[in-house]
Protein backbone atom coordinates (compact mmCIF):
# COMPACT_ATOMS: atom_id res chain seq x y z
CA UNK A 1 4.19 6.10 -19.67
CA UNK A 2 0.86 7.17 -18.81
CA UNK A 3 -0.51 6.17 -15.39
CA UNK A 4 -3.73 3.90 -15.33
CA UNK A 5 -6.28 4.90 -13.79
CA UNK A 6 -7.68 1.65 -11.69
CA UNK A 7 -8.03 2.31 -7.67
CA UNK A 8 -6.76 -0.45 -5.55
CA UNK A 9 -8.12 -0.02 -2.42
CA UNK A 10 -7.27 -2.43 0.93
CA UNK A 11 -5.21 -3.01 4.10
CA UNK A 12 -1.50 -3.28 4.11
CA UNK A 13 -0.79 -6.48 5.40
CA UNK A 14 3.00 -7.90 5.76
CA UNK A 15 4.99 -10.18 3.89
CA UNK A 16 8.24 -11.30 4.74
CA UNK A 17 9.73 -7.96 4.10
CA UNK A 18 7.14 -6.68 1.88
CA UNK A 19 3.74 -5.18 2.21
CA UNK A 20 0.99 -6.16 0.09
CA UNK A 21 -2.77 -4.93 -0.27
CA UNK A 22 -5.61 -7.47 0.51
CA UNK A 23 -9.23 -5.97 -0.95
CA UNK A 24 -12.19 -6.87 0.84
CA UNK A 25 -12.53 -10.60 -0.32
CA UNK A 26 -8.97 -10.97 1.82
CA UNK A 27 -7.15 -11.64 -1.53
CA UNK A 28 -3.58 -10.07 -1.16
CA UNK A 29 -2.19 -8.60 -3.88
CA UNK A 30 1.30 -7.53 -5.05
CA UNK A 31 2.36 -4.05 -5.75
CA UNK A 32 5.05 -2.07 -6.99
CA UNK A 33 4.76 0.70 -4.93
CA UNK A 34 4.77 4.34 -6.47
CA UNK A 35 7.79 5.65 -7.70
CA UNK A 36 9.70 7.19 -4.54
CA UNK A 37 8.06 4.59 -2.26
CA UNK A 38 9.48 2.08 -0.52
CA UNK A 39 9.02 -0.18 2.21
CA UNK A 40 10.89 -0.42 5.78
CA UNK A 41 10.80 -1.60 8.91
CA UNK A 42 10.02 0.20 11.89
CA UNK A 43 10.30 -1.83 15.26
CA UNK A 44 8.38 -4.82 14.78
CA UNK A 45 5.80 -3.29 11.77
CA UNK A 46 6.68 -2.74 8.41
CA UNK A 47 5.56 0.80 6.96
CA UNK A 48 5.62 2.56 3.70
CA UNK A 49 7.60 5.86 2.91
CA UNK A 50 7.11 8.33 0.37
CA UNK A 51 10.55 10.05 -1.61
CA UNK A 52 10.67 11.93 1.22
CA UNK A 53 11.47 9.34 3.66
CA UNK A 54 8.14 10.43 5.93
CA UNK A 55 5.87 7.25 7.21
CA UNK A 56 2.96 7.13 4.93
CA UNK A 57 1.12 3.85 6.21
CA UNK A 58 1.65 1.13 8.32
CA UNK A 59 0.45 -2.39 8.11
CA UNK A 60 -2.88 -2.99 9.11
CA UNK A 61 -3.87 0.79 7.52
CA UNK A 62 -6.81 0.72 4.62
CA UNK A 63 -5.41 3.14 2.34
CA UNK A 64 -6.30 3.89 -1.94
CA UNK A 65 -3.46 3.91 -4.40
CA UNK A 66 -3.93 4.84 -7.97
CA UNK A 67 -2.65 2.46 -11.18
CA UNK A 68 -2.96 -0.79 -12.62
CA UNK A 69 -2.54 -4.21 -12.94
CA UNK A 70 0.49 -4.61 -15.79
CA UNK A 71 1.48 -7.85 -17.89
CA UNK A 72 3.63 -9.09 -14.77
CA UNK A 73 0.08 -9.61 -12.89
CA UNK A 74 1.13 -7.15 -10.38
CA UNK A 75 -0.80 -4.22 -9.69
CA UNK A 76 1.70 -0.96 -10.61
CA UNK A 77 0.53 2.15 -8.14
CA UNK A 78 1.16 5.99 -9.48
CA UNK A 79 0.16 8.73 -8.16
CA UNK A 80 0.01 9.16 -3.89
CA UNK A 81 -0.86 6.49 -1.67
CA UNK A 82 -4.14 8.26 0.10
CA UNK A 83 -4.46 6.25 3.99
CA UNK A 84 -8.49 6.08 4.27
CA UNK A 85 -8.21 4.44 8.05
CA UNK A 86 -5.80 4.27 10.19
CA UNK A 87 -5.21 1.18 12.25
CA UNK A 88 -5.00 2.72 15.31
CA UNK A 89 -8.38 4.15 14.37
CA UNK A 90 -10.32 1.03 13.28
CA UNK A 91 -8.94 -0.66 16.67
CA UNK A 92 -10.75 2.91 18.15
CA UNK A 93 -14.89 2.00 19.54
C-alpha cells in the first residue's frame, strides 16, 4: 500500500495511554503511529519511539508526520515523524 501523502502537523498531547495530535484549532486527533512506532511511558510523560526504541517526541512537542486519514477516521502516519519544536524549547523566552 502506497503511503498518502497528507501532513498532519500538531502537538502530542496525552491520552490515557496514548498520544494523540491536536492541530492548531485544538482538535485532537487519533493516529496510528508509523510502522515501528510506538508509544511508552517515561516517568510521568508519555513519548513516542521509533523501531529502534530511541525517544522521538514527547508530549507537548509540535512535530509533522506524513499519511492520511483512512476509512476508520483515523489519521494513518508513514514515513518519519519530523519534531518541528521541542517543548522544552517553546517553554524557552
Amino acid at each position: 500500500m502506497a503511503c498518502p501523502t497528507a501532513l498532519a502537523t500538531g502537538v502530542l498531547t496525552a491520552s490515557g495511554t496514548d498520544l494523540l495530535l491536536t492541530d492548531d484549532t485544538g482538535t485532537p486527533d487519533d493516529v496510528v503511529w508509523p510502522d515501528g512506532y510506538s508509544v511508552r511511558r517515561d516517568g510521568e510523560a508519555l513519548v513516542l519511539v521509533n523501531r529502534f526504541g530511541f525517544v522521538m517526541a514527547r508530549e507537548g512537542d509540535r512535530i509533522d508526520v506524513g499519511g492520511g486519514v483512512m476509512t476508520d477516521d483515523r489519521f494513518h502516519g508513514c514515513g518519519d515523524v519530523v519534531v518541528r519544536v521541542a517543548a522544552s524549547q517553546a517553554l524557552s523566552p
